[in-house]
Protein backbone atom coordinates (compact mmCIF):
# COMPACT_ATOMS: atom_id res chain seq x y z
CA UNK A 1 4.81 124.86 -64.51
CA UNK A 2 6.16 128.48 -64.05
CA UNK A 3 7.37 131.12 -67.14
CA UNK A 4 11.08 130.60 -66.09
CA UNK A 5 12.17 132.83 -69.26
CA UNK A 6 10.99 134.36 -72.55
CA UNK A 7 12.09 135.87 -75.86
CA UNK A 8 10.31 138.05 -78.26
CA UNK A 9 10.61 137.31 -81.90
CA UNK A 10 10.83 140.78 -83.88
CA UNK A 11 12.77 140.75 -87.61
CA UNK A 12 15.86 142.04 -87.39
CA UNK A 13 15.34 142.63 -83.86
CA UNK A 14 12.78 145.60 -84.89
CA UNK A 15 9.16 146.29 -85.59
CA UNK A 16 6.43 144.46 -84.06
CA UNK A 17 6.35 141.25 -81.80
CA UNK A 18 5.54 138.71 -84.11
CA UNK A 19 5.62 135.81 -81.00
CA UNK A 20 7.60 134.89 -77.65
CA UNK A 21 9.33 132.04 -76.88
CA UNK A 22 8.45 130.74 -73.37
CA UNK A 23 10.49 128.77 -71.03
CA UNK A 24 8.75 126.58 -68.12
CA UNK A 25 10.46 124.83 -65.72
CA UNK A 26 8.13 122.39 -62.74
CA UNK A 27 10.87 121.70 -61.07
CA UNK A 28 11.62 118.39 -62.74
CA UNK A 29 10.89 118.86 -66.98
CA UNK A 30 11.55 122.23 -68.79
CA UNK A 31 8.69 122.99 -71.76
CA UNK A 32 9.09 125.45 -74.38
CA UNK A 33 6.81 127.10 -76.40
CA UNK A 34 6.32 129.45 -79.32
CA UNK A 35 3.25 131.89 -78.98
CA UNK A 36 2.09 133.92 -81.54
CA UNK A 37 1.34 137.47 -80.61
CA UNK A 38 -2.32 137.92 -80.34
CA UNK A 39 -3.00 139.60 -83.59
CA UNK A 40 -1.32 136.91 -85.68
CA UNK A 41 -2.82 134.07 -83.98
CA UNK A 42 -4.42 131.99 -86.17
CA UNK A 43 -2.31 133.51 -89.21
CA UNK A 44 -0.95 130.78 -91.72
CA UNK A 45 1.30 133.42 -93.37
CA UNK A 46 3.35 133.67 -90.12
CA UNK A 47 4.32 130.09 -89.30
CA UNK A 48 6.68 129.34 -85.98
CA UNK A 49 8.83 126.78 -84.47
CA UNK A 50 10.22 126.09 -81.18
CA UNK A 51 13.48 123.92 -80.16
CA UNK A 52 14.88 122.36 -77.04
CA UNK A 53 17.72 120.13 -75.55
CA UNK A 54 19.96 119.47 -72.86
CA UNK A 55 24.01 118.27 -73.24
CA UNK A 56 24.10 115.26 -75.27
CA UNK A 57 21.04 114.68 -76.89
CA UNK A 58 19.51 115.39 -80.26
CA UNK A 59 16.43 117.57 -78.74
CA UNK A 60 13.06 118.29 -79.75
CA UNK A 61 11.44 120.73 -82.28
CA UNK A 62 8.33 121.28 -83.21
CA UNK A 63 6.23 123.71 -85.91
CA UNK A 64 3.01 125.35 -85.52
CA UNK A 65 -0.02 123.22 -86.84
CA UNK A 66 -3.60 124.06 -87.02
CA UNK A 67 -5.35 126.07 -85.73
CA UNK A 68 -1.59 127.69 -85.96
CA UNK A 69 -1.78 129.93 -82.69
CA UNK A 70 1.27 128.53 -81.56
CA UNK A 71 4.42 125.84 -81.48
CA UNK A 72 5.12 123.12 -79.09
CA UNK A 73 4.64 122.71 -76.15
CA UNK A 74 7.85 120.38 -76.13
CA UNK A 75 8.64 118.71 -72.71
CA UNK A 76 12.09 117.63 -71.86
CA UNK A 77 13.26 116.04 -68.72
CA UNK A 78 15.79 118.61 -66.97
CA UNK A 79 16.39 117.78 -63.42
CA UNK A 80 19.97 118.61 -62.38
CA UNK A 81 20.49 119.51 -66.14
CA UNK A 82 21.08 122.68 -68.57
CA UNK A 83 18.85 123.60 -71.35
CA UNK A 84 19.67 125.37 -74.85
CA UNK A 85 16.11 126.68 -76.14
CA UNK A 86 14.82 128.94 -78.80
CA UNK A 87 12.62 129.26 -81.89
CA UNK A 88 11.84 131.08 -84.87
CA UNK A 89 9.51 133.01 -86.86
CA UNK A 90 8.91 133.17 -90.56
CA UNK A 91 6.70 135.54 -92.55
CA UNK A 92 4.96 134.68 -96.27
CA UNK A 93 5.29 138.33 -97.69
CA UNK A 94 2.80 139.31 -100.58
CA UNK A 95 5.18 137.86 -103.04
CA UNK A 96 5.52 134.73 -102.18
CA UNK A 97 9.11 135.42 -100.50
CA UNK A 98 9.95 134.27 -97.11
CA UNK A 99 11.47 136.32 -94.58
CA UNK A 100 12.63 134.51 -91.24
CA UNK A 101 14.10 134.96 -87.88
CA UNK A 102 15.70 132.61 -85.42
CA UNK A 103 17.01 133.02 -81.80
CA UNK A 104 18.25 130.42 -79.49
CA UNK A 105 20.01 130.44 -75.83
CA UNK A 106 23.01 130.10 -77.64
CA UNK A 107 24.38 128.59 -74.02
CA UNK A 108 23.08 125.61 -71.89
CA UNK A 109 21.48 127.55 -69.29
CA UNK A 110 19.04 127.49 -66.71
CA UNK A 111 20.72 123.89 -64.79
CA UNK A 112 18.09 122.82 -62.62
């Protein structure tokens, strides 16, 4: 498998990289995954998710789970087809109050 694309997950689009979304591709299946950014790995007050699908089909998604360094990796079989992919981040502030970002492809892209 080979990083194909990525996106980094900041709030708002500012501040620090919280984690990246990577997109794989092996020439047959695409795999996503959400990576925390090495000094939240391992954080449970920063969870993640990642998503993927191609046309016509409900897709995958998957959230972080212990030792919560990460999300997915989700495998989807791609050959001759477009993906949509993406994830999110959310944060546990010290009140108790979630704050959370998304981001997807927003297009069916990279048709293999």
């Amino acid at each position: 498998m080979h990083v194909i694309d990525a996106h980094k997950l900041k709030l708002a689009g500012r501040g620090p990289t919280y984690a990246t979304i990577y997109l794989l591709y092996d020439g047959a299946k695409n795999c996503v995954v959400t990576w925390k950014s090495g000094r939240y790995a391992g954080e449970k007050w920063l969870r993640v998710t990642t998503q993927i699908k191609t046309r016509g089909t409900p897709g995958l998604s998957a959230p972080d789970l212990p030792p919560y360094r990460y999300a997915g990796p989700l495998r989807i079989n791609a050959h001759k087809k477009c993906v949509k992919w993406g994830g999110s981040i959310a944060i546990r502030g010290g009140n108790g109050q979630m704050t959370s970002q998304s981001w997807d492809s927003g297009k069916y892209e990279h048709c293999g």
